[in-house]
Protein backbone atom coordinates (compact mmCIF):
# COMPACT_ATOMS: atom_id res chain seq x y z
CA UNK A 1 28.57 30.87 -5.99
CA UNK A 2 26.18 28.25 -7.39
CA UNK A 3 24.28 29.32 -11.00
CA UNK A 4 20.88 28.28 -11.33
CA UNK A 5 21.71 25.77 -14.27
CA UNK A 6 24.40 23.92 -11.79
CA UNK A 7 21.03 23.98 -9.35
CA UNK A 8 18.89 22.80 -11.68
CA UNK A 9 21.37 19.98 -12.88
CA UNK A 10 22.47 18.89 -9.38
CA UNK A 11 18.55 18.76 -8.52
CA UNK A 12 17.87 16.46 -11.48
CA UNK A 13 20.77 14.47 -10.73
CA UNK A 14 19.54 13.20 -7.27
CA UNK A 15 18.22 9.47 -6.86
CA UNK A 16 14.04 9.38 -6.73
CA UNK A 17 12.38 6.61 -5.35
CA UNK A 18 10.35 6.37 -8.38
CA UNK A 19 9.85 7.46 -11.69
CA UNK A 20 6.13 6.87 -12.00
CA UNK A 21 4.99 7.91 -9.07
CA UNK A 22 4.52 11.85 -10.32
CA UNK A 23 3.11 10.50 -13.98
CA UNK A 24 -1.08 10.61 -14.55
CA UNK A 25 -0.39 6.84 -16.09
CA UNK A 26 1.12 5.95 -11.80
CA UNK A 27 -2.08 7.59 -10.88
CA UNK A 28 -4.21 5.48 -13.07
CA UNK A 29 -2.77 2.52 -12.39
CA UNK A 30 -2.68 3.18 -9.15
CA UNK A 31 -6.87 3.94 -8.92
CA UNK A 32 -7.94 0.42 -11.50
CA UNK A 33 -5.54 -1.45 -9.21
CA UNK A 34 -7.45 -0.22 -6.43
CA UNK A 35 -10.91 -0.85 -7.76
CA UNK A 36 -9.61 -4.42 -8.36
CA UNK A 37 -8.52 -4.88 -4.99
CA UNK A 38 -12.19 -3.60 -3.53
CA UNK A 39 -13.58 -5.45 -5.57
CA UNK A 40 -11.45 -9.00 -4.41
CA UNK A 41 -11.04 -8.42 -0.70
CA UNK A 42 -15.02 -7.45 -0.53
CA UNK A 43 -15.78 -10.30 -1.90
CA UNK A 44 -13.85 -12.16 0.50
CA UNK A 45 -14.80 -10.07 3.45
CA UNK A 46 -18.69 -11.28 2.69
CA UNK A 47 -17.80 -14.64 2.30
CA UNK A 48 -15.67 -14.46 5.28
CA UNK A 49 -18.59 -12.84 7.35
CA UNK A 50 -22.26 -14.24 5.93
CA UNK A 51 -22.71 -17.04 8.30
CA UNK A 52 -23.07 -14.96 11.39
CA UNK A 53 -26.40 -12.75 8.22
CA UNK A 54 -26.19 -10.81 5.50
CA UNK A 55 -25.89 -7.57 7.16
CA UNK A 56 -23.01 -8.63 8.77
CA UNK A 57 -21.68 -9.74 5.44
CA UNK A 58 -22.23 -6.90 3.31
CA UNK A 59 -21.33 -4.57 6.28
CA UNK A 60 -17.46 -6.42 6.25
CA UNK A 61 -17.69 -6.24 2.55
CA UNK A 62 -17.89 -2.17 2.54
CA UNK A 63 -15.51 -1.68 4.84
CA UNK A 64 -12.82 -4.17 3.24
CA UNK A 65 -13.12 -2.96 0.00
CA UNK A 66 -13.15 1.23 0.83
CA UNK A 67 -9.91 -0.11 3.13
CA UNK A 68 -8.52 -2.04 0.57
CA UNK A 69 -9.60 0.15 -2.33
CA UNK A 70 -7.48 3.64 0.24
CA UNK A 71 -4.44 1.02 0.94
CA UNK A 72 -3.79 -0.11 -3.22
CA UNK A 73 -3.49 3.46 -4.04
CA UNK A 74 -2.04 5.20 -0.64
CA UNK A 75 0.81 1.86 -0.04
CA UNK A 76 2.70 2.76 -3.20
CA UNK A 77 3.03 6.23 -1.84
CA UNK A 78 3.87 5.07 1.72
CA UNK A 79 6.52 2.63 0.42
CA UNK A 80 8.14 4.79 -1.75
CA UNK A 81 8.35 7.48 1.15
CA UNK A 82 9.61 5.21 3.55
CA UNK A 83 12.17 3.86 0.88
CA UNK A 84 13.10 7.29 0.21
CA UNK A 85 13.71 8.17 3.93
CA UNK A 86 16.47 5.77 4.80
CA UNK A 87 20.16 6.61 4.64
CA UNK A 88 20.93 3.90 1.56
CA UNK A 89 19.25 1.51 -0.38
CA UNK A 90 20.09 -1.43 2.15
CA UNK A 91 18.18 0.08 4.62
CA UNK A 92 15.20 1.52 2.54
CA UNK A 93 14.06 -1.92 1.48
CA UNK A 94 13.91 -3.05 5.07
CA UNK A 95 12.09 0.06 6.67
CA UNK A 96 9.40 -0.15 3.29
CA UNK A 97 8.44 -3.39 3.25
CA UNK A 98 8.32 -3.50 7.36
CA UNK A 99 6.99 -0.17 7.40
CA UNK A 100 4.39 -0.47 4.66
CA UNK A 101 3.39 -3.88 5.86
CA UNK A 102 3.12 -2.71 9.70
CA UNK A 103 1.40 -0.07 9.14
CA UNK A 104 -1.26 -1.35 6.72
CA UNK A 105 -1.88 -4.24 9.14
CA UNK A 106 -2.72 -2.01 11.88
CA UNK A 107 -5.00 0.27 9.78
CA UNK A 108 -7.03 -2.76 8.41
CA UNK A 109 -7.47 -4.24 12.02
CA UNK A 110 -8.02 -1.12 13.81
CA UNK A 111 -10.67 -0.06 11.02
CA UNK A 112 -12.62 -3.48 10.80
CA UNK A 113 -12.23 -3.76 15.07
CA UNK A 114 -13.96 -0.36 15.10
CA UNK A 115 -16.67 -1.82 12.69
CA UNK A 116 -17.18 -4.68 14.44
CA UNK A 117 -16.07 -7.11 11.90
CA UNK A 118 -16.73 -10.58 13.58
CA UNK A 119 -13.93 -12.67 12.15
CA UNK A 120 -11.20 -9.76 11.92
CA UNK A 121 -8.09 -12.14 11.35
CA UNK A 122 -10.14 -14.37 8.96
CA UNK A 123 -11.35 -11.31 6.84
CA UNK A 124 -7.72 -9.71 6.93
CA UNK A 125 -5.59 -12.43 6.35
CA UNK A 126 -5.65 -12.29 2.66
CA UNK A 127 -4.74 -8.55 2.59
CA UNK A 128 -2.17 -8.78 5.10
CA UNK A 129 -0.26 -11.84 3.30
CA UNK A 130 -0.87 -10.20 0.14
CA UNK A 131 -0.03 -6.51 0.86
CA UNK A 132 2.82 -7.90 2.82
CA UNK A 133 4.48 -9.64 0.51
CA UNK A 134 3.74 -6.88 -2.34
CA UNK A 135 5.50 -4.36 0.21
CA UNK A 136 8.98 -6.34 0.35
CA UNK A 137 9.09 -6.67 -3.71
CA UNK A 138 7.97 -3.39 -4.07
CA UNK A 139 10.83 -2.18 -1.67
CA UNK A 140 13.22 -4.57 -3.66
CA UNK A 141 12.48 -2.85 -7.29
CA UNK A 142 13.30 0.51 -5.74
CA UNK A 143 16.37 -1.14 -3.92
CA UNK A 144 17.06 -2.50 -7.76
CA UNK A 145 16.08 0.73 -10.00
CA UNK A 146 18.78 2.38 -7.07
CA UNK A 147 21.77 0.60 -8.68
């Protein structure tokens, strides 16, 4: 029979896929990151999108930086998850960084396609190279903090 201090010590003993993601200071980081991010990809998405007026503009400019304010602070979570879910290390930085990337490609297109967003690719592209590549070395500081 198992005592509740061998339950409590085999519980802390078990790999997490991070230890700030619980911590107010993750949280915070998490939410400035995220205003920076609105504020860089809106600026883009206006620039991307004025030529065709400046409803157009500012209307892109909204939507990319509420999507890429949500993605900043929801990706780390995602990643993490998905890091988390696979059988060993190996294979968690493989399913995050596709995973994570995948699936915040299709949210930003899907979003800005429903919006209207004339030049879609052009106004994603930075996000998409950007979260992409912050997805993989994400994944590979979990894969690292796992050894």
């Amino acid at each position: 029979m198992t005592t509740i201090r061998e339950s409590r010590v085999c519980a802390e003993d078990r790999p997490r896929a991070s230890r700030v993601g619980g911590r107010p200071q993750g949280l915070w980081r998490a939410l400035v990151l995220g205003v920076g991010a609105a504020l860089l990809y809106g600026s883009w998405a206006y620039f991307a999108n004025h030529e065709v007026g400046v409803g157009a503009g500012l209307r892109a400019a909204c939507v990319q930086a509420l999507l890429s304010f949500t993605a900043t602070v929801v990706l780390v979570s995602l990643v993490e998850h998905l890091f988390a879910a696979a059988r060993n290390p190996g294979w968690g930085f493989w399913l995050a960084g596709f995973g994570g990337s995948c699936t915040g490609a299709l949210v930003m297109a899907s979003v800005h396609g429903i919006a209207g967003t004339p030049n879609l690719l052009l106004t994603i592209a930075p996000s998409l190279v950007i979260g992409t590549t912050f997805c993989f070395v994400y994944a590979a500081g979990l894969r690292v903090g796992q050894r």
